[in-house]
Structures are given as structure tokens and as C-alpha cells.
N, C-alpha and C. Protein backbone atom coordinates (compact mmCIF):
# COMPACT_ATOMS: atom_id res chain seq x y z
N UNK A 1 23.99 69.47 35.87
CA UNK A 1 23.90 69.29 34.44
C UNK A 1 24.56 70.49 33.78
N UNK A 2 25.39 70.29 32.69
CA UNK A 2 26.19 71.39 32.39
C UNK A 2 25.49 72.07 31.47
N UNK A 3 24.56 71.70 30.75
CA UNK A 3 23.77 71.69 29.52
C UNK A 3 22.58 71.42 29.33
N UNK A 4 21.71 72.34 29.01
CA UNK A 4 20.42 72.27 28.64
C UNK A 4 19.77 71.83 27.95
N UNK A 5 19.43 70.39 27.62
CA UNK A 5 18.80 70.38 26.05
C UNK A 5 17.42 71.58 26.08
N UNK A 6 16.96 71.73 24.15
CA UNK A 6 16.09 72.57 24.27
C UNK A 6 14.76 71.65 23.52
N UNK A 7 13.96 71.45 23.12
CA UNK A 7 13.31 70.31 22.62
C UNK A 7 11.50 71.13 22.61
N UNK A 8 11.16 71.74 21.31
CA UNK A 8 10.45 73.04 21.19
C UNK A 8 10.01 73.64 21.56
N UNK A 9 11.22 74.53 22.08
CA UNK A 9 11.23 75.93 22.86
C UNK A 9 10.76 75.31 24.64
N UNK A 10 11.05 74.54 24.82
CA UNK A 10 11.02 73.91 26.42
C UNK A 10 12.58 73.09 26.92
N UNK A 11 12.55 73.75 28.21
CA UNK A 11 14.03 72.73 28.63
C UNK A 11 13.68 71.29 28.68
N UNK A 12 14.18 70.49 28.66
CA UNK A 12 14.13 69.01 29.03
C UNK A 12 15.67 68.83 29.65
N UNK A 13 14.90 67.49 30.59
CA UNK A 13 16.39 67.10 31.62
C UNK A 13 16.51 67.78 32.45
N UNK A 14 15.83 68.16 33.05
CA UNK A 14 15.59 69.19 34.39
C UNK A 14 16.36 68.42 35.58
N UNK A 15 16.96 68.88 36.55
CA UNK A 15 17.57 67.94 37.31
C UNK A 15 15.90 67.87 38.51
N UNK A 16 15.59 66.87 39.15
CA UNK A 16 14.77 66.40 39.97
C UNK A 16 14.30 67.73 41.27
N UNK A 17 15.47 68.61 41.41
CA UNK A 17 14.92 69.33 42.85
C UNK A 17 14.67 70.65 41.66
N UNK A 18 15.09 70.65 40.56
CA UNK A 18 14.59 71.85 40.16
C UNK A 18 13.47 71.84 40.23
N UNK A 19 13.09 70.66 39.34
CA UNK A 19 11.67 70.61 38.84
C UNK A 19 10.57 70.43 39.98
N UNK A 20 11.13 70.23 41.12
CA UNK A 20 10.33 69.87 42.38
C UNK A 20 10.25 71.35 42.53
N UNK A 21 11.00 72.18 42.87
CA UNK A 21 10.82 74.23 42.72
C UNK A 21 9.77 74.57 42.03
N UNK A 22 10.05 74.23 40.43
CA UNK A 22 8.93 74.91 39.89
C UNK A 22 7.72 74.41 39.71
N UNK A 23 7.56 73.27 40.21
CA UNK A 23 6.19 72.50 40.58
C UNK A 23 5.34 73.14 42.01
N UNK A 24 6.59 73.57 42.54
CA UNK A 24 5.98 74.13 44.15
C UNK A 24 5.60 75.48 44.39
N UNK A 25 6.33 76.06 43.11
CA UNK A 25 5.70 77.37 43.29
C UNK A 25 4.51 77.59 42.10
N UNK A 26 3.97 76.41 41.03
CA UNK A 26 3.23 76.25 40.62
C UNK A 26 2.00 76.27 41.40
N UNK A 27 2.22 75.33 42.54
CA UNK A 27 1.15 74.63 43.33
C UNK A 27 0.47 75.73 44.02
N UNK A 28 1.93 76.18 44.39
CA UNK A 28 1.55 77.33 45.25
C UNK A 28 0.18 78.44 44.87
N UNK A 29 0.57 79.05 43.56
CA UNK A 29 0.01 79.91 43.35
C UNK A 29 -1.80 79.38 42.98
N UNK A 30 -1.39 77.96 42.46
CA UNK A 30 -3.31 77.43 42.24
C UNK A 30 -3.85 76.73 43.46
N UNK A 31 -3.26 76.82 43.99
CA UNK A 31 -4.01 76.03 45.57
C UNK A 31 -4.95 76.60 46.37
N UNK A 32 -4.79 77.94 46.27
CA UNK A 32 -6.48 78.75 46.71
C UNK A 32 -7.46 78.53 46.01
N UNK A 33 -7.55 78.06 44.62
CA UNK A 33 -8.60 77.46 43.58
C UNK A 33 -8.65 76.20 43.25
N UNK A 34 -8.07 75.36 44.49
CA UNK A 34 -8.56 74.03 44.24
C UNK A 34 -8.92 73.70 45.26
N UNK A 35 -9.49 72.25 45.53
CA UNK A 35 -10.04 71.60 46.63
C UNK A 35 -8.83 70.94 46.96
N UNK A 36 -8.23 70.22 46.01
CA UNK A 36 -7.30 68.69 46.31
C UNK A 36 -6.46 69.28 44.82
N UNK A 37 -5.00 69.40 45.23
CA UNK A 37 -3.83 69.40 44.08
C UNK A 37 -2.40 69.25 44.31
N UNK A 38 -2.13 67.91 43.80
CA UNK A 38 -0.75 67.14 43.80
C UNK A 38 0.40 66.90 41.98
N UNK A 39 1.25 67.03 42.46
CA UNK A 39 2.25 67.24 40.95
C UNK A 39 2.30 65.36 41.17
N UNK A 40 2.41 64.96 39.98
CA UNK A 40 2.26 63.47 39.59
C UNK A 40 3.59 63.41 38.69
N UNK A 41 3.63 62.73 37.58
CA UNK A 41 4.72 63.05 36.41
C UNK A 41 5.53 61.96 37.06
N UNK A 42 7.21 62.49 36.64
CA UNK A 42 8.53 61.77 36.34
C UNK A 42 8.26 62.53 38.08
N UNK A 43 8.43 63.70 38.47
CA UNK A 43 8.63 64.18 39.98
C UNK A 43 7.72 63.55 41.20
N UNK A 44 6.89 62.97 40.88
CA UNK A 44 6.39 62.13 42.04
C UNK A 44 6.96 60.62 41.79
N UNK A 45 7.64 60.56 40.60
CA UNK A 45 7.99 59.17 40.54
C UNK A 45 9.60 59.27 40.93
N UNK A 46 9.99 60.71 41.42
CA UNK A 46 11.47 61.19 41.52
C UNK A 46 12.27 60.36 40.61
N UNK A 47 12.08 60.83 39.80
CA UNK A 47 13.26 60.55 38.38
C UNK A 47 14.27 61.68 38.59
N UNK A 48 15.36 61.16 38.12
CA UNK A 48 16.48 62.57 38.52
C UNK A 48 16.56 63.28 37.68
N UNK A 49 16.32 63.02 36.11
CA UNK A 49 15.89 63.92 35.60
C UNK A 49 14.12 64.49 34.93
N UNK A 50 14.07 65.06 34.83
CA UNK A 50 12.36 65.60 34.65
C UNK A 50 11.80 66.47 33.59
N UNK A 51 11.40 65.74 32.12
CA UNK A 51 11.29 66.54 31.25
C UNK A 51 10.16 67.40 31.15
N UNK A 52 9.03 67.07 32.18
CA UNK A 52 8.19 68.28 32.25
C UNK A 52 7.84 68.27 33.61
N UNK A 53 6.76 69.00 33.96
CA UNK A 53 5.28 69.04 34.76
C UNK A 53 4.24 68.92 35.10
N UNK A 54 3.75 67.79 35.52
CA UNK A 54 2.39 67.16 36.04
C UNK A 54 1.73 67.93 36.56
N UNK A 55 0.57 68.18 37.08
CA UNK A 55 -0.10 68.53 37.72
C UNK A 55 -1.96 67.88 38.06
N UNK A 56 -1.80 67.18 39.08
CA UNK A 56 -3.20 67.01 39.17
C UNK A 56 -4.08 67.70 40.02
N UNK A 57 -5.44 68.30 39.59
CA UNK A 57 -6.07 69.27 40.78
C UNK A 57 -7.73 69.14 40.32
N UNK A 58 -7.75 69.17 41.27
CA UNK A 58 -9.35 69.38 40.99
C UNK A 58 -10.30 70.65 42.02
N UNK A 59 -10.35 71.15 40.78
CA UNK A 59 -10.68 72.70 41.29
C UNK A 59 -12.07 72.84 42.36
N UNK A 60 -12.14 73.89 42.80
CA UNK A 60 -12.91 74.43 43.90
C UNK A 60 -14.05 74.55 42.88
N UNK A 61 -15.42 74.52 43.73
CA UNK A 61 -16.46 74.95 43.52
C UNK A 61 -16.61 76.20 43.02
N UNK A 62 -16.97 76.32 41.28
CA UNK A 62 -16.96 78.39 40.94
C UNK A 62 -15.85 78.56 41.11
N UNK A 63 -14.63 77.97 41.14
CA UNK A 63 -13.50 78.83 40.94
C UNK A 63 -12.25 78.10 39.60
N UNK A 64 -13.00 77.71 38.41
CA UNK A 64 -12.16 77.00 37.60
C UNK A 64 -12.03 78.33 36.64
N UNK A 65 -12.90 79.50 36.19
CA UNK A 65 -12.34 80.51 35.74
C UNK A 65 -11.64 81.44 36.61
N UNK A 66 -11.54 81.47 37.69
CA UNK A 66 -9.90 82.08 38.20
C UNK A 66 -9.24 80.95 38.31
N UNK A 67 -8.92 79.85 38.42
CA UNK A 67 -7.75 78.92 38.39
C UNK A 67 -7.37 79.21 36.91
N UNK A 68 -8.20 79.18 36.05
CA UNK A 68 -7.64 79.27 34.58
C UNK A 68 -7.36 80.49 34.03
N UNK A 69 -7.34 81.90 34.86
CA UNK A 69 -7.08 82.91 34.35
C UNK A 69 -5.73 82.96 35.13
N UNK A 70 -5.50 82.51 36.62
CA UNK A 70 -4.16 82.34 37.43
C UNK A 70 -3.55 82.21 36.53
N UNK A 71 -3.61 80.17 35.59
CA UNK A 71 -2.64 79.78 35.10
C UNK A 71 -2.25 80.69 33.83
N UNK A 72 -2.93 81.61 33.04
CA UNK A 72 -2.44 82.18 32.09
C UNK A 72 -1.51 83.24 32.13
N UNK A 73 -1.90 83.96 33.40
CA UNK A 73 -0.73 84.53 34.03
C UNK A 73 0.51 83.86 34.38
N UNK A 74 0.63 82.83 34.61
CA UNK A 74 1.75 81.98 34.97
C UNK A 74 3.10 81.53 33.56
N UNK A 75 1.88 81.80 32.16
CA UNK A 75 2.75 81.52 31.15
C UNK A 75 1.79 81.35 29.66
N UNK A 76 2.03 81.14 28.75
CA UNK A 76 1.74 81.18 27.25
C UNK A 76 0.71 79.85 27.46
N UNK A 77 -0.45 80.23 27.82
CA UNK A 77 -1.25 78.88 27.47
C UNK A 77 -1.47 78.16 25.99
N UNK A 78 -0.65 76.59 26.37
CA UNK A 78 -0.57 76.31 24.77
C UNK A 78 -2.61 75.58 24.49
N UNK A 79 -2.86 75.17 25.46
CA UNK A 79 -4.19 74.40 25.62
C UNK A 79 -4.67 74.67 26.57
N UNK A 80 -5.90 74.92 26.61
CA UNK A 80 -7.03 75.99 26.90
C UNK A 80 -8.32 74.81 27.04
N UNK A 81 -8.09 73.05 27.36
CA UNK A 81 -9.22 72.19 27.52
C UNK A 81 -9.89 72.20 28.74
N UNK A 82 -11.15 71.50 28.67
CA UNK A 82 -12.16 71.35 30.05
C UNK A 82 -10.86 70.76 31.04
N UNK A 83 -10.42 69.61 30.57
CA UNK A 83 -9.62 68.42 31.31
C UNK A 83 -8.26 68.66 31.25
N UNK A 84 -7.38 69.80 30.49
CA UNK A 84 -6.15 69.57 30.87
C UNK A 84 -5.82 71.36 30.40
N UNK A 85 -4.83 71.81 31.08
CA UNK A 85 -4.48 73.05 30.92
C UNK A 85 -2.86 73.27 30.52
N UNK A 86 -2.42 73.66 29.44
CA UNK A 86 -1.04 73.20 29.42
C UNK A 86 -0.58 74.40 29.08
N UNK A 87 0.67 74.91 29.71
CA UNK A 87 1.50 75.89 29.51
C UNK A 87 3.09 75.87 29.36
N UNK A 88 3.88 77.09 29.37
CA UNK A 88 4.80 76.77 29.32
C UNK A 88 5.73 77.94 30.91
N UNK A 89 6.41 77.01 31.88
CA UNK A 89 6.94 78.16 33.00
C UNK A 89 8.01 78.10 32.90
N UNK A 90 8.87 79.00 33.16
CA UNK A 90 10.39 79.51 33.23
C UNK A 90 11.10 77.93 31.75
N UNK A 91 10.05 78.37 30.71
CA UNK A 91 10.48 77.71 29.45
C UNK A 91 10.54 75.72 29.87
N UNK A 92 9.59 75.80 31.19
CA UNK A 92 9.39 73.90 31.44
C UNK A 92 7.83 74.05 30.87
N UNK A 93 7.22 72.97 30.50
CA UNK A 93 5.98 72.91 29.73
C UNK A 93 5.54 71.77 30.71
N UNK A 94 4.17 72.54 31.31
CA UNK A 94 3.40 72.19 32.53
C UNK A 94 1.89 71.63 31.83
N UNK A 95 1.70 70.78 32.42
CA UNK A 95 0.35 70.28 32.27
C UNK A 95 -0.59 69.86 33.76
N UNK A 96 -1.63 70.90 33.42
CA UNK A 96 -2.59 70.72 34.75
C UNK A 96 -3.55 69.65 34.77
N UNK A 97 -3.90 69.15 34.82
CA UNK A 97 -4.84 67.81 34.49
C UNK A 97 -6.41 67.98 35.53
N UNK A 98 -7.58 68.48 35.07
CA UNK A 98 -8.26 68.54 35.95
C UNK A 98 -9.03 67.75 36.27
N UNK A 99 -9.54 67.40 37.40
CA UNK A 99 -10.03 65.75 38.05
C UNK A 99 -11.43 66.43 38.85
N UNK A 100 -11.92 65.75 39.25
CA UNK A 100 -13.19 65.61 39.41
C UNK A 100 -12.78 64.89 41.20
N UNK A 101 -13.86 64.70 42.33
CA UNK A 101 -13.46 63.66 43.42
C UNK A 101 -13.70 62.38 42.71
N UNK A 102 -14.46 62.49 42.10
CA UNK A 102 -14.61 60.63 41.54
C UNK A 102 -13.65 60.33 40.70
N UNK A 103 -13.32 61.41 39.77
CA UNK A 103 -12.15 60.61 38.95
C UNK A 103 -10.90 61.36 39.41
N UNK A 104 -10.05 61.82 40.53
CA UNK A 104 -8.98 61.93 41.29
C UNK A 104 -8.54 60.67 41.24
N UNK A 105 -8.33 59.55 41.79
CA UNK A 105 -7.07 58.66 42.21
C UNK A 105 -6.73 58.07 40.53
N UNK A 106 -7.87 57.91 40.15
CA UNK A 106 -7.57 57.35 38.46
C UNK A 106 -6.37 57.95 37.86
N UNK A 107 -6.61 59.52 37.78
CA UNK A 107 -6.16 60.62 36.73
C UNK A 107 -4.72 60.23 37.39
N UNK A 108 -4.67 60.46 38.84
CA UNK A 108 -3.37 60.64 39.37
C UNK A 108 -2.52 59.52 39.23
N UNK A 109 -3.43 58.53 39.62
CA UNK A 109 -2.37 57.29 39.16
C UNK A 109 -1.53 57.25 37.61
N UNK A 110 -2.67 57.18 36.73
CA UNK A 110 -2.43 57.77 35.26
C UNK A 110 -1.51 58.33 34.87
N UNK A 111 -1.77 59.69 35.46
CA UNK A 111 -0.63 60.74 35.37
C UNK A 111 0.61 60.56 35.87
N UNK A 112 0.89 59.80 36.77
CA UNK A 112 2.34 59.80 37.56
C UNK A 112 2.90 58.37 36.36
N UNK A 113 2.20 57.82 35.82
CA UNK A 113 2.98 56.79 34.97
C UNK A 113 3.81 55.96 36.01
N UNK A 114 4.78 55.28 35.45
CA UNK A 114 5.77 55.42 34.38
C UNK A 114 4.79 54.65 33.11
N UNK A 115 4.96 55.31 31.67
CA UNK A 115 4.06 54.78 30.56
C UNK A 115 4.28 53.27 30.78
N UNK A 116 4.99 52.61 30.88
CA UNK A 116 5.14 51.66 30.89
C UNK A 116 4.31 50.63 32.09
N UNK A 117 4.50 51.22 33.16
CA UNK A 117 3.77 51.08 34.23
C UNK A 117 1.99 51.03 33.42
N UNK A 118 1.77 52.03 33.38
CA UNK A 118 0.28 52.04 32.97
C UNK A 118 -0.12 51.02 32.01
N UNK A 119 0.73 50.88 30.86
CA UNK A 119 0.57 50.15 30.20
C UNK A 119 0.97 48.38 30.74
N UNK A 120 1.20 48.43 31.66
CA UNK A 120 1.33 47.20 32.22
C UNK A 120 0.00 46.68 33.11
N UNK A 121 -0.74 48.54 33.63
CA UNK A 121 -1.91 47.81 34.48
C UNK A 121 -3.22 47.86 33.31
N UNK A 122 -2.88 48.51 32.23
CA UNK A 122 -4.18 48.06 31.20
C UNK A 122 -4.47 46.93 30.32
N UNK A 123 -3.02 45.81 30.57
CA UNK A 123 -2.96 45.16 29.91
C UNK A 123 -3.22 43.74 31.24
N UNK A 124 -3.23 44.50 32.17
CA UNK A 124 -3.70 42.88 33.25
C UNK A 124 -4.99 43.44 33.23
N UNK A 125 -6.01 44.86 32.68
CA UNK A 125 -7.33 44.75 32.97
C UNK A 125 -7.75 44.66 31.51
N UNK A 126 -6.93 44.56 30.21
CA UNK A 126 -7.78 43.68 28.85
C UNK A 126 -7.85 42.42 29.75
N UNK A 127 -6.65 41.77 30.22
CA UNK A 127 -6.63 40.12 30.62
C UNK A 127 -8.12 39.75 30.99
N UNK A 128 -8.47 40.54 31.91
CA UNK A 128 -9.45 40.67 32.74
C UNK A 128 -10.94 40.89 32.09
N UNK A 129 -10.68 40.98 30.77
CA UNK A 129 -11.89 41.46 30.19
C UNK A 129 -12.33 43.30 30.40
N UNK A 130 -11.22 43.86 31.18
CA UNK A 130 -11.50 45.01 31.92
C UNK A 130 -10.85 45.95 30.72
N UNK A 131 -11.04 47.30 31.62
CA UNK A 131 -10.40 48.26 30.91
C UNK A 131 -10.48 49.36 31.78
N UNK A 132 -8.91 49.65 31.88
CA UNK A 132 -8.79 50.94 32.85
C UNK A 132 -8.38 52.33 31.99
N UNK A 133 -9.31 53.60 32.29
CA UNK A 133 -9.86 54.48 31.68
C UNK A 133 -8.60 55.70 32.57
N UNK A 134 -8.08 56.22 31.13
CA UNK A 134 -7.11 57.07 31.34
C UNK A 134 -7.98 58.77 31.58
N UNK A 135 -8.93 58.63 31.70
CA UNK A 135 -10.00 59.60 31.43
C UNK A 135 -10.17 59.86 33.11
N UNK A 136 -9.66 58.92 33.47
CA UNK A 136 -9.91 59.38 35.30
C UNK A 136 -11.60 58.23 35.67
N UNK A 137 -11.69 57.71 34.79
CA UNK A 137 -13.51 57.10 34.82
C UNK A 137 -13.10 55.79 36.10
N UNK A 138 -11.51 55.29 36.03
CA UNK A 138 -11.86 53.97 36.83
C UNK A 138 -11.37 52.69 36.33
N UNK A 139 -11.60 52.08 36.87
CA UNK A 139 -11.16 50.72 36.13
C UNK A 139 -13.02 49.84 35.64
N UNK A 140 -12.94 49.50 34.67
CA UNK A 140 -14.37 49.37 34.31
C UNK A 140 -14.25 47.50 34.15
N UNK A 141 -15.11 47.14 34.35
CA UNK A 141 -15.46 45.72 34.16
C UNK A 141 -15.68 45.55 32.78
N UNK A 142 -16.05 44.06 32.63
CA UNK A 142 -16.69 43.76 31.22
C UNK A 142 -18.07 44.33 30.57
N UNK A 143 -18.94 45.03 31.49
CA UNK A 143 -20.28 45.89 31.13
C UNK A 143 -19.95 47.31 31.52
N UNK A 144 -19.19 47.27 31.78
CA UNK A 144 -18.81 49.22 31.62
C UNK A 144 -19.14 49.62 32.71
N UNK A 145 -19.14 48.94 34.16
CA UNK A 145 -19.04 49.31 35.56
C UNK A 145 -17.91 49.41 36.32
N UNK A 146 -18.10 50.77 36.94
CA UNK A 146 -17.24 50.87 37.66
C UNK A 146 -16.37 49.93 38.76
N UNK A 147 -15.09 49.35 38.99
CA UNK A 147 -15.06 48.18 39.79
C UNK A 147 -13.71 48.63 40.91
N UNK A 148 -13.29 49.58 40.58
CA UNK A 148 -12.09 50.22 41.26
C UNK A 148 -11.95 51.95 40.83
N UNK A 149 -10.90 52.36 41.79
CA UNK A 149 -10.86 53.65 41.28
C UNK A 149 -11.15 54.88 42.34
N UNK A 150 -11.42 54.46 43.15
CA UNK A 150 -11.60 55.70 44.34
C UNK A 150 -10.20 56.22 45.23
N UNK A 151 -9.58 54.84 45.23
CA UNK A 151 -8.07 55.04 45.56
C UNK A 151 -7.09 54.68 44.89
N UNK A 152 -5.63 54.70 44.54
CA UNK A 152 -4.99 54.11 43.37
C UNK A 152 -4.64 52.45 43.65
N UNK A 153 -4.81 52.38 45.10
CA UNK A 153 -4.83 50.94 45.86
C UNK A 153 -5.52 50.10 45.13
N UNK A 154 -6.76 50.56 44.98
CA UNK A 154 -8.32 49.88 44.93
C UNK A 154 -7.84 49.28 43.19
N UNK A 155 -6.91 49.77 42.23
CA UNK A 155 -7.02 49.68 41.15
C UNK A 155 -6.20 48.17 41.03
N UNK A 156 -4.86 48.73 41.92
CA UNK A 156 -4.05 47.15 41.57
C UNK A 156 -4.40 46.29 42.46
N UNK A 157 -5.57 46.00 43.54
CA UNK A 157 -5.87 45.45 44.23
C UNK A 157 -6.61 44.80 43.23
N UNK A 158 -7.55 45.40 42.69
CA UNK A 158 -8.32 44.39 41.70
C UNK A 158 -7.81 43.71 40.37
N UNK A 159 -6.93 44.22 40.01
CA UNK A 159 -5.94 43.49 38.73
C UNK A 159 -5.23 42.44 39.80
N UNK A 160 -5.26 42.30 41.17
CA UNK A 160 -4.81 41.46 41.86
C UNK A 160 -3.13 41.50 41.70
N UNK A 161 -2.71 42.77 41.75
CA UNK A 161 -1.28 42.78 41.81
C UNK A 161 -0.94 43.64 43.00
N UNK A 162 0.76 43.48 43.01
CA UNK A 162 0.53 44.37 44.28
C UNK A 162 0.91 45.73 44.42
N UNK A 163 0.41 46.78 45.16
CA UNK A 163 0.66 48.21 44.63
C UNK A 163 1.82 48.40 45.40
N UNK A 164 2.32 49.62 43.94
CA UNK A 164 3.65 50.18 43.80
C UNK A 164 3.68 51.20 44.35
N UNK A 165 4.38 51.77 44.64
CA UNK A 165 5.00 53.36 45.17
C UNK A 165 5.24 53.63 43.74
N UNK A 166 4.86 55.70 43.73
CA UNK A 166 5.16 56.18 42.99
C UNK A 166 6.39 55.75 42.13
N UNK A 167 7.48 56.48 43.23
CA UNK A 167 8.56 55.91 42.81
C UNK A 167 9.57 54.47 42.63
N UNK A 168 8.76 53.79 42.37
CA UNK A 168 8.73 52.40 42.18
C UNK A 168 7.82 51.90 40.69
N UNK A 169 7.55 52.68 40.28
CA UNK A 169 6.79 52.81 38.85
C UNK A 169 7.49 52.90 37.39
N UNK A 170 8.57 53.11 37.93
CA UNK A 170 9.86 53.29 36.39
C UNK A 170 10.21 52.08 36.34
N UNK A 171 9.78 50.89 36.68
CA UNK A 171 10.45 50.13 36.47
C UNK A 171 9.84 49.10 34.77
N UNK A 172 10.58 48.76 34.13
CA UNK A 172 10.42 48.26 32.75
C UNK A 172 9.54 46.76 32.89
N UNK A 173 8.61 46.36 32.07
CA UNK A 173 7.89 45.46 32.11
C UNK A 173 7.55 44.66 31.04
N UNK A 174 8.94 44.07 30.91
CA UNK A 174 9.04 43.19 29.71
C UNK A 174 9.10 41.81 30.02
């Protein structure tokens, strides 16, 4: 790419192995303070280009105030929430997303998108009378029970479609 767009005060259009770099040395540095942590986004869906940074993790037992003092070291924390930590690294704007074991496969599925994608599996669980919870909660029935959600399988298994690969998720659903 010859050219950077800049889009406020963050690069966008990252070429795909960059952004796979600074996701890895992201990971790197919070992975002693988590249990379970995978980059989701446009880079698990390998888009070639990558306007930010995913991150899903769900922190260690007693250790979410050093994971969250790590990440401030890492860069200008713009958001400082229970559930999402967002910064900005070598001027890419990272978002940590923190998950829980129960709500892990939700968040991650969620998070890796493609928007369109998601919005394609919330609209076979209105069909359904359902509703799948971007909150990491699950895919919920018509009384607000849990009915999927432990794996990202378990989700389009029950919308009765068939599951996608990450990178198989950009695809348009019109």
C-alpha cells in the first residue's frame, strides 16, 4: 500500500500481515493475564485489508487490574469499560473485548463479524422468535433462555444453518 489513509488520528487499511504483527505482539504482552485470548475482527476473518484490532480475552482470576494497567502502557486508553478496553497502538485503534467462559464463543463469534454476517444470524434468530445477544449472553429463546452459545457451532446449529469459517464470514447477505 503506498498510502496511508488517516481516519481520527488512527491508520486504516492496514495490509492483513501487518495487522496480524501488531495483534501478536498485542497478544503477546496480555497473555500472562488471561486464561483464554484470541484476535477476532477483519484479521481472523483475513481481510487483506484491516481497519482495526479485535481482541477477545477473558482474563485470569485477580488479574484484570494488571491486564488493564499492561494495556495502558501499551497506548492512550480511549475507554476504560468493565467489557471492552480500547486503545490506540503504533496509531491502529485496538479493542479488547472482555468475555467471561460462559460468554466466550458468543463475544467471539460477534466480534469476528463480518457485520453483515451477524446481522444475518440475528435475523434467522428474530425468525425464530429468538434473539442472539451481542453481550456475549448466547442465543436466547422466546423466554429469555439460554439455547446455544457455549461454542460458535452450537449458535448456527440452532438457527439451523450451516457454520461458516471465520474467513468465510465477509460474505454479503442480500
Amino acid at each position: 500500500m503506498s498510502k496511508t489513509d488517516v481516519l481520527n488520528g488512527c491508520r486504516t487499511g492496514i495490509p492483513l500481515e501487518e495487522a496480524r504483527r501488531i495483534a501478536a505482539a498485542i497478544v503477546e504482552k496480555l497473555r500472562p493475564f488471561c486464561e483464554r485470548i484470541e484476535v477476532a475482527g477483519s484479521i481472523r476473518r483475513e481481510r487483506k485489508l484491516v481497519n482495526d484490532v479485535d481482541i477477545v480475552a477473558i482474563p485470569q482470576e485477580l488479574c484484570l487490574s494488571m491486564l488493564t494497567e499492561t494495556i495502558k502502557g501499551l497506548g492512550d486508553l480511549a475507554m476504560d469499560g468493565l467489557k471492552i478496553k480500547r486503545f490506540r497502538y503504533e496509531d491502529v485503534s485496538v479493542d479488547v473485548y472482555l468475555a467471561t467462559r460462559y460468554s466466550w464463543a458468543t463475544l467471539l463469534l460477534i466480534r469476528t463479524g463480518s457485520a453483515e454476517n451477524n446481522r444475518r444470524l440475528c435475523g434467522s434468530a428474530k425468525l425464530k422468535g429468538w434473539t442472539l445477544k451481542a453481550n456475549g449472553e448466547g442465543l436466547l429463546n422466546e423466554a429469555g433462555m439460554r439455547i446455544a452459545g457455549d461454542i460458535e457451532l452450537s449458535i448456527y446449529n440452532a438457527l439451523g444453518l450451516p457454520y461458516q469459517r471465520p474467513q468465510d464470514r465477509e460474505v454479503t447477505w442480500r
